[in-house]
C-alpha atoms as a PDB file:
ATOM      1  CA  UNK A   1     -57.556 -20.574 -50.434  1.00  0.00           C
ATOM      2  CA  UNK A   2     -55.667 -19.674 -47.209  1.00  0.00           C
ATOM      3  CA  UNK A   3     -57.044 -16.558 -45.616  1.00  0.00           C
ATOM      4  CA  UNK A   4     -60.244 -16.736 -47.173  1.00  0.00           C
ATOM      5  CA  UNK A   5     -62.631 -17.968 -44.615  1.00  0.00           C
ATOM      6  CA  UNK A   6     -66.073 -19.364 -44.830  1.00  0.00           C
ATOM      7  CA  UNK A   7     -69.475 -17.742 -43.192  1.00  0.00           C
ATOM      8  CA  UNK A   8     -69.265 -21.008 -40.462  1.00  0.00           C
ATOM      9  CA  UNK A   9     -65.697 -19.837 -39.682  1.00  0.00           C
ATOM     10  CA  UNK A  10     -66.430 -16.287 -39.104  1.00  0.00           C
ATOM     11  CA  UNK A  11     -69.313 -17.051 -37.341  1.00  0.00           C
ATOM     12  CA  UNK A  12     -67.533 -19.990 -35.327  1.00  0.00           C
ATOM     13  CA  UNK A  13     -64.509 -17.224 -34.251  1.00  0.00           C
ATOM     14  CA  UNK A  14     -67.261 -14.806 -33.267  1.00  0.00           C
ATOM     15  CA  UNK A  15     -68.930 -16.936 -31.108  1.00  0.00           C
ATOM     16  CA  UNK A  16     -65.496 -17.857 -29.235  1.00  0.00           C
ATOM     17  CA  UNK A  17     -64.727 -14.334 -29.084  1.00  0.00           C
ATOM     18  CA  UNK A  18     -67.655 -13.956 -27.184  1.00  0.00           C
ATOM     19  CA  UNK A  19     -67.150 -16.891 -25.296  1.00  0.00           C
ATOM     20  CA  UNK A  20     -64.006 -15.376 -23.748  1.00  0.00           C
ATOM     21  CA  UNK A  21     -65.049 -12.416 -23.427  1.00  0.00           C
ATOM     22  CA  UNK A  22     -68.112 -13.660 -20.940  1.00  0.00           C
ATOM     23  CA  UNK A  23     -65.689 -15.972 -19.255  1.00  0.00           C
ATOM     24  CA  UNK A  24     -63.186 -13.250 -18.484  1.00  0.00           C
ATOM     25  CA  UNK A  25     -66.488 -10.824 -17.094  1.00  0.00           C
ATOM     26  CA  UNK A  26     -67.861 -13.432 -15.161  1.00  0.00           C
ATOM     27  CA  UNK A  27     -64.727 -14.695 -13.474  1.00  0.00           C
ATOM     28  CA  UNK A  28     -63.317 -11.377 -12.820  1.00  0.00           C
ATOM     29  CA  UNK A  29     -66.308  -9.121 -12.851  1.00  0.00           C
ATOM     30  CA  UNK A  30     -64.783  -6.379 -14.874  1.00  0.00           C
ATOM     31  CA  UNK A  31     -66.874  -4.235 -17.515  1.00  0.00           C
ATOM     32  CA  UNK A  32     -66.862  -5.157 -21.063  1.00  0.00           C
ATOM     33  CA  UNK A  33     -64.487  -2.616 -22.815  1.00  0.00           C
ATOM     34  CA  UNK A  34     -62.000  -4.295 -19.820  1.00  0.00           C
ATOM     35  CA  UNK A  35     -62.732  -7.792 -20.975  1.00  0.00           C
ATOM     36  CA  UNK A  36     -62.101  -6.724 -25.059  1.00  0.00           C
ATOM     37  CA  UNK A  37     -59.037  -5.621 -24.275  1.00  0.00           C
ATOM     38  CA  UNK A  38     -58.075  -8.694 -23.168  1.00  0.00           C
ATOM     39  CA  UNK A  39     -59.358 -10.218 -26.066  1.00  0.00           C
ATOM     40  CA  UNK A  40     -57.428  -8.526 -28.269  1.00  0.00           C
ATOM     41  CA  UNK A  41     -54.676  -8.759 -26.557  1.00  0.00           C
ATOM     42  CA  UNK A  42     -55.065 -12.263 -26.431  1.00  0.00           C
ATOM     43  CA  UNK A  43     -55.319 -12.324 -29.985  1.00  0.00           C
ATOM     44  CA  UNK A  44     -52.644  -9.962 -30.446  1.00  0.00           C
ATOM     45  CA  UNK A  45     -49.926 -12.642 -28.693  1.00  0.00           C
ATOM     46  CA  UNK A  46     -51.633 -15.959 -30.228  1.00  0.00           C
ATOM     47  CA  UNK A  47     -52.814 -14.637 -33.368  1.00  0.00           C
ATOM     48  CA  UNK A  48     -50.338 -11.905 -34.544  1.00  0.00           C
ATOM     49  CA  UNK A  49     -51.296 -11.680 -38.451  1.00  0.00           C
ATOM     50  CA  UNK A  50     -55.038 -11.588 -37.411  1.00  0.00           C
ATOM     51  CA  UNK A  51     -54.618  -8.883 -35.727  1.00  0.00           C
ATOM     52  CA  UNK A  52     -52.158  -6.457 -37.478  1.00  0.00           C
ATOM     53  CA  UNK A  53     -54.134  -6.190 -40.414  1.00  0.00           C
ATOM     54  CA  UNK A  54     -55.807  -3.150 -39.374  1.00  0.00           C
ATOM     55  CA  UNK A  55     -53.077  -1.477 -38.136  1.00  0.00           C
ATOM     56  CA  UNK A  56     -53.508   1.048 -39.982  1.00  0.00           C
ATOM     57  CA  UNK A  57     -57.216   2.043 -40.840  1.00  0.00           C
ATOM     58  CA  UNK A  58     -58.693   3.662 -43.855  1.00  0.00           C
ATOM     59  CA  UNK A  59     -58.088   7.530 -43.969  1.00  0.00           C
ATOM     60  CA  UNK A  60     -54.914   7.039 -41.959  1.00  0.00           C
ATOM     61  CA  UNK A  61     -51.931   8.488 -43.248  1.00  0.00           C
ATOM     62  CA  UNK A  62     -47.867   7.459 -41.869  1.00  0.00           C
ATOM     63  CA  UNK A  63     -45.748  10.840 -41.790  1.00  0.00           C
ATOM     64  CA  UNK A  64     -42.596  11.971 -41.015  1.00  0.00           C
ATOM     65  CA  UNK A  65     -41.623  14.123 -38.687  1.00  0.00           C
ATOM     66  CA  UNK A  66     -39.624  15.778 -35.363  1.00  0.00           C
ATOM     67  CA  UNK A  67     -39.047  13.491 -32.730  1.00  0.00           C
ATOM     68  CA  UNK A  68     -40.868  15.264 -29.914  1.00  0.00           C
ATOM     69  CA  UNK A  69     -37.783  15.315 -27.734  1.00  0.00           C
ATOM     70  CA  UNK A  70     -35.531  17.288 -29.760  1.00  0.00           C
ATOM     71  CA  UNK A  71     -35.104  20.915 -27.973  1.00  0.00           C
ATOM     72  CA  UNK A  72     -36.003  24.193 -29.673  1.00  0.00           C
ATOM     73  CA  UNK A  73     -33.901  25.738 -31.826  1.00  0.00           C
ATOM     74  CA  UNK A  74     -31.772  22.713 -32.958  1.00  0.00           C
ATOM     75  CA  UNK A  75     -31.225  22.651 -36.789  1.00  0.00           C
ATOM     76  CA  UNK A  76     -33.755  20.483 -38.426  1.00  0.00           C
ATOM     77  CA  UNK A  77     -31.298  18.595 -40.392  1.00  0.00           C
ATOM     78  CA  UNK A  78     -30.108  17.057 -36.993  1.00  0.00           C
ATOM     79  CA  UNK A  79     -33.094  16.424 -35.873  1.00  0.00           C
ATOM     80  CA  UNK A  80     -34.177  12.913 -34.857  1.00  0.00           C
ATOM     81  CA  UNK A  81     -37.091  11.996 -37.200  1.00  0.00           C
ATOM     82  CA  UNK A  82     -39.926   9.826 -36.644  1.00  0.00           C
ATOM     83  CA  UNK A  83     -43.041   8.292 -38.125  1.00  0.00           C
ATOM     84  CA  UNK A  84     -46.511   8.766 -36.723  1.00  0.00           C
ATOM     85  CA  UNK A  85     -49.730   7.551 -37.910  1.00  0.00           C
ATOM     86  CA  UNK A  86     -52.513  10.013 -38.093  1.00  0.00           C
ATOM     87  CA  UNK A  87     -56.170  10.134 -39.209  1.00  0.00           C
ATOM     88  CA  UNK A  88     -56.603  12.636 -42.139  1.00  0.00           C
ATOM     89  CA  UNK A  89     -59.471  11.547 -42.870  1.00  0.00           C
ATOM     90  CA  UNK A  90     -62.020  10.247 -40.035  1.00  0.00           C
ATOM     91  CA  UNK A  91     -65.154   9.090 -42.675  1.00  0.00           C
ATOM     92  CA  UNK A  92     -68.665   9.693 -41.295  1.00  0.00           C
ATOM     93  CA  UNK A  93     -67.680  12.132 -38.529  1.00  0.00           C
ATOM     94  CA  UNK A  94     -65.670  14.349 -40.978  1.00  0.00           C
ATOM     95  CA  UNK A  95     -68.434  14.378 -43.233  1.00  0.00           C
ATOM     96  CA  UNK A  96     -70.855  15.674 -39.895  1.00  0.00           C
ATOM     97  CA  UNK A  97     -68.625  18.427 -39.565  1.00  0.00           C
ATOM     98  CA  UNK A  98     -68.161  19.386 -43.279  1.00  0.00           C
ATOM     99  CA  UNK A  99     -72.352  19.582 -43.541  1.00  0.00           C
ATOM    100  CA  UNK A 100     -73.085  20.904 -40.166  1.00  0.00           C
ATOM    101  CA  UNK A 101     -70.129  23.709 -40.096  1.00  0.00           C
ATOM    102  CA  UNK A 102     -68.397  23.902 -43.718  1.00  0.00           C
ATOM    103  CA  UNK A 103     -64.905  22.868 -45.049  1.00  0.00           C
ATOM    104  CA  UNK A 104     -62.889  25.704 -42.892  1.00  0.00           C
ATOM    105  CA  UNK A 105     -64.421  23.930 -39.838  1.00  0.00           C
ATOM    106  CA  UNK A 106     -63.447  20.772 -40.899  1.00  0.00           C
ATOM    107  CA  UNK A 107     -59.931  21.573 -41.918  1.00  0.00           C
ATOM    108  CA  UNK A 108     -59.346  23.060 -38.399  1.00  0.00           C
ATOM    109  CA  UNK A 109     -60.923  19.683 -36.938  1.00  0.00           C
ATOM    110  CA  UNK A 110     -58.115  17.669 -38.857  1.00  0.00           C
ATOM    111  CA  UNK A 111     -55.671  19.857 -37.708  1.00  0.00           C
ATOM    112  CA  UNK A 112     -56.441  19.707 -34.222  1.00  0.00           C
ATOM    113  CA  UNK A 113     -56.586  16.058 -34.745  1.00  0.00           C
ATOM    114  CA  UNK A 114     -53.302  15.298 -36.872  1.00  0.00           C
ATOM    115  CA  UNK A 115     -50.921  17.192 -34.192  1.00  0.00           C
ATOM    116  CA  UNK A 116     -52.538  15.618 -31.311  1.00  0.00           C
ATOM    117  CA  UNK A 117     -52.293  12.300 -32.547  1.00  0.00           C
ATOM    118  CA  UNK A 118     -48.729  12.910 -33.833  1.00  0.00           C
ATOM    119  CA  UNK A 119     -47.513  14.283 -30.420  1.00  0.00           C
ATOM    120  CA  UNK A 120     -49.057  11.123 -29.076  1.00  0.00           C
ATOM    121  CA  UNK A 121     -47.009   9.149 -30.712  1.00  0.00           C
ATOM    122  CA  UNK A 122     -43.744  11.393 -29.998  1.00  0.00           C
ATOM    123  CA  UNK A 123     -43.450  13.355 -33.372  1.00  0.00           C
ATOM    124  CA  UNK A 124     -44.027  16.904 -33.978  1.00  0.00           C
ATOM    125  CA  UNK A 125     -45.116  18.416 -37.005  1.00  0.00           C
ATOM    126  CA  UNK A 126     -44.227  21.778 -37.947  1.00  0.00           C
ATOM    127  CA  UNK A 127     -46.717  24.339 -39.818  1.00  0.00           C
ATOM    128  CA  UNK A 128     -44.915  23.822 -43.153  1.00  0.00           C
ATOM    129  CA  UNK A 129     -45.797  19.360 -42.251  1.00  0.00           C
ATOM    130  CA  UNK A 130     -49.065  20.398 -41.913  1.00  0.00           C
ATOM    131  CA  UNK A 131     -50.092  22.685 -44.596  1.00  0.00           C
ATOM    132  CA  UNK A 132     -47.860  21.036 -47.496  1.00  0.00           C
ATOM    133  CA  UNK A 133     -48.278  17.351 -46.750  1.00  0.00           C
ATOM    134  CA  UNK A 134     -51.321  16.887 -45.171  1.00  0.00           C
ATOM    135  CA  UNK A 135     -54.042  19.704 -45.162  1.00  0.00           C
ATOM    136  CA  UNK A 136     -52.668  20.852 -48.976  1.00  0.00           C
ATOM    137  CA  UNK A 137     -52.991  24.268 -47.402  1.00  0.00           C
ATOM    138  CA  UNK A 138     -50.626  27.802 -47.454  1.00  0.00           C
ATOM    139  CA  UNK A 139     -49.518  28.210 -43.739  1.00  0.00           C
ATOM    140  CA  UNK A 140     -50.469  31.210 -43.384  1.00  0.00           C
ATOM    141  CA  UNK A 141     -54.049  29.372 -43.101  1.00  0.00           C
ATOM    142  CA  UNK A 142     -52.621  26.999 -40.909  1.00  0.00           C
ATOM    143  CA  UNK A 143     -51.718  30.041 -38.304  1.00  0.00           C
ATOM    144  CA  UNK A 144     -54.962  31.697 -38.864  1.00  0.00           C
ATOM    145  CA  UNK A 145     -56.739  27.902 -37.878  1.00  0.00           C
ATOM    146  CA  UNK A 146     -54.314  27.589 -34.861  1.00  0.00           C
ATOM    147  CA  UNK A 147     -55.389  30.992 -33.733  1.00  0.00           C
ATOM    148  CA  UNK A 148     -59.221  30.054 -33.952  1.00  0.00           C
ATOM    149  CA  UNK A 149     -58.792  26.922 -32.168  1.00  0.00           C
ATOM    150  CA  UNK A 150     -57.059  28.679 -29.300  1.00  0.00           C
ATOM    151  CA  UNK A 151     -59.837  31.371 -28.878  1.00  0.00           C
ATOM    152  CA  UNK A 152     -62.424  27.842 -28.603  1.00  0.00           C
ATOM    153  CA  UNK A 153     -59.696  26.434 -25.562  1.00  0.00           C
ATOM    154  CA  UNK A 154     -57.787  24.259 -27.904  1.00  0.00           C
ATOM    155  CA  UNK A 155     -53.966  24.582 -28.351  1.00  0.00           C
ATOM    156  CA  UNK A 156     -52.261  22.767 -31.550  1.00  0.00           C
ATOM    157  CA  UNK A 157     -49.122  21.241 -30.583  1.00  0.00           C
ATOM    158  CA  UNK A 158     -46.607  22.094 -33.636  1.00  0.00           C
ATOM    159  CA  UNK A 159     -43.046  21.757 -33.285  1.00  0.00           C
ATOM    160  CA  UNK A 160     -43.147  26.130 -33.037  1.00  0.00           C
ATOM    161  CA  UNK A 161     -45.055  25.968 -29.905  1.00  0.00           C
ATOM    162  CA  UNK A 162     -45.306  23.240 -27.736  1.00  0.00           C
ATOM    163  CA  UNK A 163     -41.388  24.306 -26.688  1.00  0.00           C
ATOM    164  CA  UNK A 164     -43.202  27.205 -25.643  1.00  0.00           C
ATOM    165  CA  UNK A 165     -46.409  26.466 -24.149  1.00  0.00           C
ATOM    166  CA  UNK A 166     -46.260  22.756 -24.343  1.00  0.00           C
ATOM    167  CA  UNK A 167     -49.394  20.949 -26.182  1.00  0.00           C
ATOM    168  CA  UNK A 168     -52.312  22.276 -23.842  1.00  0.00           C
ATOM    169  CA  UNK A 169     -55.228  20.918 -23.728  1.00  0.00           C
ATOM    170  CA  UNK A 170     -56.346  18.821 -26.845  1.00  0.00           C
ATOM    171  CA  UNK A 171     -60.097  18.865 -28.329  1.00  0.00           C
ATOM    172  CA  UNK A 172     -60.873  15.765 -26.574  1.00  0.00           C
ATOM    173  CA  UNK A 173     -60.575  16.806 -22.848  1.00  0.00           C
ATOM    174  CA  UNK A 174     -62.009  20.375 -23.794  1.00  0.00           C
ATOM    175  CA  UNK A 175     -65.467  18.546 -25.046  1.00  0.00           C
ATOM    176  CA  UNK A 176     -65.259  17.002 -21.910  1.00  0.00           C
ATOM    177  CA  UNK A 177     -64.724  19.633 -19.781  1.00  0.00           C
ATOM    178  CA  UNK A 178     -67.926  21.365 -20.924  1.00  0.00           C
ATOM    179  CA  UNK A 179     -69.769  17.800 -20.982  1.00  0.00           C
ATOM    180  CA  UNK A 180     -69.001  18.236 -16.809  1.00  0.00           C
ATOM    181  CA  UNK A 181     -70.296  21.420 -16.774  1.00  0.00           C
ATOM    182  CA  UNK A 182     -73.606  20.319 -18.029  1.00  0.00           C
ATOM    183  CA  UNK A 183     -73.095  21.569 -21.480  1.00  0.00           C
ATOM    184  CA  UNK A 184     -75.443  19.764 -23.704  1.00  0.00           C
ATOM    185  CA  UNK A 185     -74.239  18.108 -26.682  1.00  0.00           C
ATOM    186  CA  UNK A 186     -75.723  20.525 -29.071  1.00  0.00           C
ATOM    187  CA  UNK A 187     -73.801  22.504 -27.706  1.00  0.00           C
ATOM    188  CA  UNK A 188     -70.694  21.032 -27.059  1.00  0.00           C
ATOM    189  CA  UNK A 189     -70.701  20.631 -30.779  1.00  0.00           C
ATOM    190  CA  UNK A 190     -71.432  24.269 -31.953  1.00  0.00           C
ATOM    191  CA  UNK A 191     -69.197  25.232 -29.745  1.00  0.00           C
ATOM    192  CA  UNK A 192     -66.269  22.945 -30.912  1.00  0.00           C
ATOM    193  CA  UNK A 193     -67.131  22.596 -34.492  1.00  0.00           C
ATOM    194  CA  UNK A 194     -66.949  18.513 -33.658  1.00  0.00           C
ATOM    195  CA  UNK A 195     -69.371  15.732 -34.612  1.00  0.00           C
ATOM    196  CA  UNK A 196     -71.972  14.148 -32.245  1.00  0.00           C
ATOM    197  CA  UNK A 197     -70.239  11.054 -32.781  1.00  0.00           C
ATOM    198  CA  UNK A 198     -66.957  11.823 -31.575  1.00  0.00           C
ATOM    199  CA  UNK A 199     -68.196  13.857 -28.573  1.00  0.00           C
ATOM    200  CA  UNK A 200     -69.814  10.558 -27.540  1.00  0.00           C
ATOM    201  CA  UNK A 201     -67.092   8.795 -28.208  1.00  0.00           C
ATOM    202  CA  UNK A 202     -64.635  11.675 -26.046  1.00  0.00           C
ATOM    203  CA  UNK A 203     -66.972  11.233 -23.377  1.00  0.00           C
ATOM    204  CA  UNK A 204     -67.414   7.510 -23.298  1.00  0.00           C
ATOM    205  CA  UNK A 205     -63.709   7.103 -22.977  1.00  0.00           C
ATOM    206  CA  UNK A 206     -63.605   9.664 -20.355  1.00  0.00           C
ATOM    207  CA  UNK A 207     -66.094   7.765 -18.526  1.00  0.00           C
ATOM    208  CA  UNK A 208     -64.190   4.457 -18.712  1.00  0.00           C
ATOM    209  CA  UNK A 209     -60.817   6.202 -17.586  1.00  0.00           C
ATOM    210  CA  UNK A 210     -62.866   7.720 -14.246  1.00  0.00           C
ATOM    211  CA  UNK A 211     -64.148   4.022 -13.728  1.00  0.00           C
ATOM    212  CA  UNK A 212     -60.610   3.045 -13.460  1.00  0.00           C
ATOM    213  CA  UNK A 213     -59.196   5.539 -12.097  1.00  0.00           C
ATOM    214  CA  UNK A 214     -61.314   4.575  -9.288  1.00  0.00           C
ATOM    215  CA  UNK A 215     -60.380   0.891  -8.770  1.00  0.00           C
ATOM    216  CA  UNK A 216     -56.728   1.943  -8.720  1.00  0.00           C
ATOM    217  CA  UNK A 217     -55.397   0.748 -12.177  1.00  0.00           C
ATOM    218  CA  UNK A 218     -52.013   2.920 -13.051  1.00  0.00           C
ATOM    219  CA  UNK A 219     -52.073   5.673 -16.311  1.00  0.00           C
ATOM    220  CA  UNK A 220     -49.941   2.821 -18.060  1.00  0.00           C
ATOM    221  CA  UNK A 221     -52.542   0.426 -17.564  1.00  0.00           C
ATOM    222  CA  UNK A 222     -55.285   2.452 -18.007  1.00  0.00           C
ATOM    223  CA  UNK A 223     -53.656   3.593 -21.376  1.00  0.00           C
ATOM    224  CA  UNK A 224     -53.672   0.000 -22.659  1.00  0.00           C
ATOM    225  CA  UNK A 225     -56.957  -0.714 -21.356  1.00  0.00           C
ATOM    226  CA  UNK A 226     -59.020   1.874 -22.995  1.00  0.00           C
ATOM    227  CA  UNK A 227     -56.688   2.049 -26.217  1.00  0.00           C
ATOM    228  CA  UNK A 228     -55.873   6.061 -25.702  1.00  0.00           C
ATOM    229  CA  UNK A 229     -52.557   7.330 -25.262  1.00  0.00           C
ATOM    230  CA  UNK A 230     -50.624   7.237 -21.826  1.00  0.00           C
ATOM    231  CA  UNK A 231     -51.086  11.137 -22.277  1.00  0.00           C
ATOM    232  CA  UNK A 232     -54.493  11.118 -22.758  1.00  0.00           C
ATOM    233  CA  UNK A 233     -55.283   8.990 -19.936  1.00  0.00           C
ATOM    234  CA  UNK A 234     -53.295  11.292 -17.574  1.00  0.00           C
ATOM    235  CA  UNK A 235     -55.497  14.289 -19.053  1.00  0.00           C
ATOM    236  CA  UNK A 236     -58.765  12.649 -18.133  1.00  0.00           C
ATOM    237  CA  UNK A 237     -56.860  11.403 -14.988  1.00  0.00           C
ATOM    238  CA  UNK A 238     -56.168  14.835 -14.050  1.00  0.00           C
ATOM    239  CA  UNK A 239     -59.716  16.068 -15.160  1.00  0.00           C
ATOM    240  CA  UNK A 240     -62.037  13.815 -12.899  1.00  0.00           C
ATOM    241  CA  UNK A 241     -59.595  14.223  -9.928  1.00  0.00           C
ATOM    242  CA  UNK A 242     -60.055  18.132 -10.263  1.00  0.00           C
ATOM    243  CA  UNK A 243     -63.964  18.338 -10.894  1.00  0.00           C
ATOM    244  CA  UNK A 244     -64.227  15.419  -8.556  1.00  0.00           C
ATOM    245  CA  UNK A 245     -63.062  17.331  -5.598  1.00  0.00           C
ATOM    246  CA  UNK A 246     -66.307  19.907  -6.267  1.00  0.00           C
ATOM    247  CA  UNK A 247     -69.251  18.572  -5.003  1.00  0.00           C
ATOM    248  CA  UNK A 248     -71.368  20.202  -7.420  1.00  0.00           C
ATOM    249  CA  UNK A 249     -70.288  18.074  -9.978  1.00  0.00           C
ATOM    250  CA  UNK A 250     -70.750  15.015  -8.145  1.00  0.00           C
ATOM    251  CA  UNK A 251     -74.439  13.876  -9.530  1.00  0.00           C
ATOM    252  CA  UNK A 252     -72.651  14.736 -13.176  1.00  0.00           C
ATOM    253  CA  UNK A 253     -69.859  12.573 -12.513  1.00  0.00           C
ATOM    254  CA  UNK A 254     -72.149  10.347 -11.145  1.00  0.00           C
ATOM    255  CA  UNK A 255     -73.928  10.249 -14.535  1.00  0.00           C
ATOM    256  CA  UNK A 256     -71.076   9.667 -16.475  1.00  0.00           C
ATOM    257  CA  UNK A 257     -69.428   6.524 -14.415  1.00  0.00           C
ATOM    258  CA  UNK A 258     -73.136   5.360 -15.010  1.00  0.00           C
ATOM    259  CA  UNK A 259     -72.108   5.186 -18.857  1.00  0.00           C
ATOM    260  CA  UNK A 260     -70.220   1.971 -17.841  1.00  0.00           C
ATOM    261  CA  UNK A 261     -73.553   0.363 -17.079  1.00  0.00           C
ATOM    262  CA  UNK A 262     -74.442   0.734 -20.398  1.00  0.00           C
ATOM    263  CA  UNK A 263     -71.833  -1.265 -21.453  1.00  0.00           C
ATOM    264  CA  UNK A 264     -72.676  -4.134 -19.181  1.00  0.00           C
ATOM    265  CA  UNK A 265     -76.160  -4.514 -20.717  1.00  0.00           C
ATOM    266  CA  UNK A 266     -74.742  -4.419 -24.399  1.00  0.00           C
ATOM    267  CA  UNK A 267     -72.602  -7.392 -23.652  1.00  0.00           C
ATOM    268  CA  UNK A 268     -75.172  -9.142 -22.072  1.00  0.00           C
ATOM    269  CA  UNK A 269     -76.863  -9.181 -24.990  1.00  0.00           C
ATOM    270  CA  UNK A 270     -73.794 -10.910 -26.721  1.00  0.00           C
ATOM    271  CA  UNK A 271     -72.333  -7.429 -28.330  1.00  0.00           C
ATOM    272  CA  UNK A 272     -68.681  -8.017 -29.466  1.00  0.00           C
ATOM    273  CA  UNK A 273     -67.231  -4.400 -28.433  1.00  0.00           C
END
């Protein structure tokens, strides 16, 4: 039946995947999370159904809410609305965080999560969006989370205070920040009440934003490349430039553009990224 393909075919696509993906490294000597992204954006333009099928992933969620553009104080029933697609639930790494620090550390993970995601994609959620539709929460806990976060460096970018403050600095460039200060990741992860996998993960796409940064791509392109928001890039943008500029960070930076190697000697070994 159509769309039901055989071992061979799988395998077949695989190995072409991987064909492409060497050609494109070889030709244009770029590192393989570079190459991948052409890939899939290659696959993206000649195979469109292939690849929207996971375009939304399991534990993702679609909600509604404030277009992040609106001004403060405008009534909320003339609001622009918009729809944003956020992970409530993030499997194995949620599950890390549940054992390691319990389920109020975990629900303040989400949160953190949610709004950044949503103010990625241009919405903003207010407290009552959070609590009510997504953490099944009073709001009142949802301000006493927000409060705990900020005391860790974290700001949660609801609709009642990014007017204010704007979004700050999300979890993601904070467990970097201490990852350049030689933080280990034990603890990084006390400290931030986040899993060891997504701390990797943080610091790996930090690591792959620096290496660009440094060949001159744009944030735009950068964006694309590394599949992180356009404001996300310009956060780790703005991070390596400032601990860059400090020579005793250099042998950490060092260490971290080194991560890029790593990659190299995965896809040698015919690793589909």
């Amino acid at each position: 039946m159509k769309g039901n393909k055989t071992v061979s075919e799988r395998l077949n696509a695989k190995t072409l995947d991987q064909m492409f993906v060497n050609m494109v490294e070889q030709g244009y000597e770029c590192p393989p999370f570079v190459s991948n992204a052409i890939l899939e954006t290659a696959k993206s333009v000649f195979v469109p159904d292939q690849s929207n099928q996971d375009a939304m992933n399991v534990g993702q969620v679609m909600i509604l809410g404030i277009a992040a553009s609106e001004p403060a104080g405008k009534p909320l029933s003339e609001c622009e609305m918009k729809t944003a697609v956020v992970t409530l639930d993030a499997g194995k790494e949620d599950e890390e965080i549940r054992d390691n620090y319990g389920l109020a550390a975990l629900r303040q993970a989400r949160l953190s999560r949610i709004t950044h995601e949503a103010w990625d994609q241009g919405v903003s959620l207010t407290q009552e969006d959070i609590a009510f539709k997504l953490l099944n929460c009073g709001v009142r806990t949802v301000r006493r989370d927000i409060k705990a976060l900020a005391k860790r460096g974290v700001i949660v970018p609801t609709r009642g205070q990014q007017k204010d403050i704007g979004p700050g600095v999300s979890h993601r460039v904070e467990a970097v920040r201490l990852f350049i200060e030689r933080k280990t990741y034990t603890e990084i992860k006390w400290t931030m009440r986040h899993s060891l996998t997504a701390i990797k993960r943080y610091i790996l796409a930090f690591s792959r934003v620096a290496y660009l940064t440094e060949r001159g791509y744009s944030t735009k392109e950068i964006s694309f490349i590394v599949q992180i928001s356009e404001r996300l890039a310009g956060e780790y943008q703005a991070l390596y430039r400032q601990y860059k500029e400090d020579p005793a960070y250099k042998d950490r930076l060092d260490e971290i553009l080194t991560l890029n190697s790593s990659d190299r000697e995965v896809s040698k070994r015919g690793a589909i990224k």
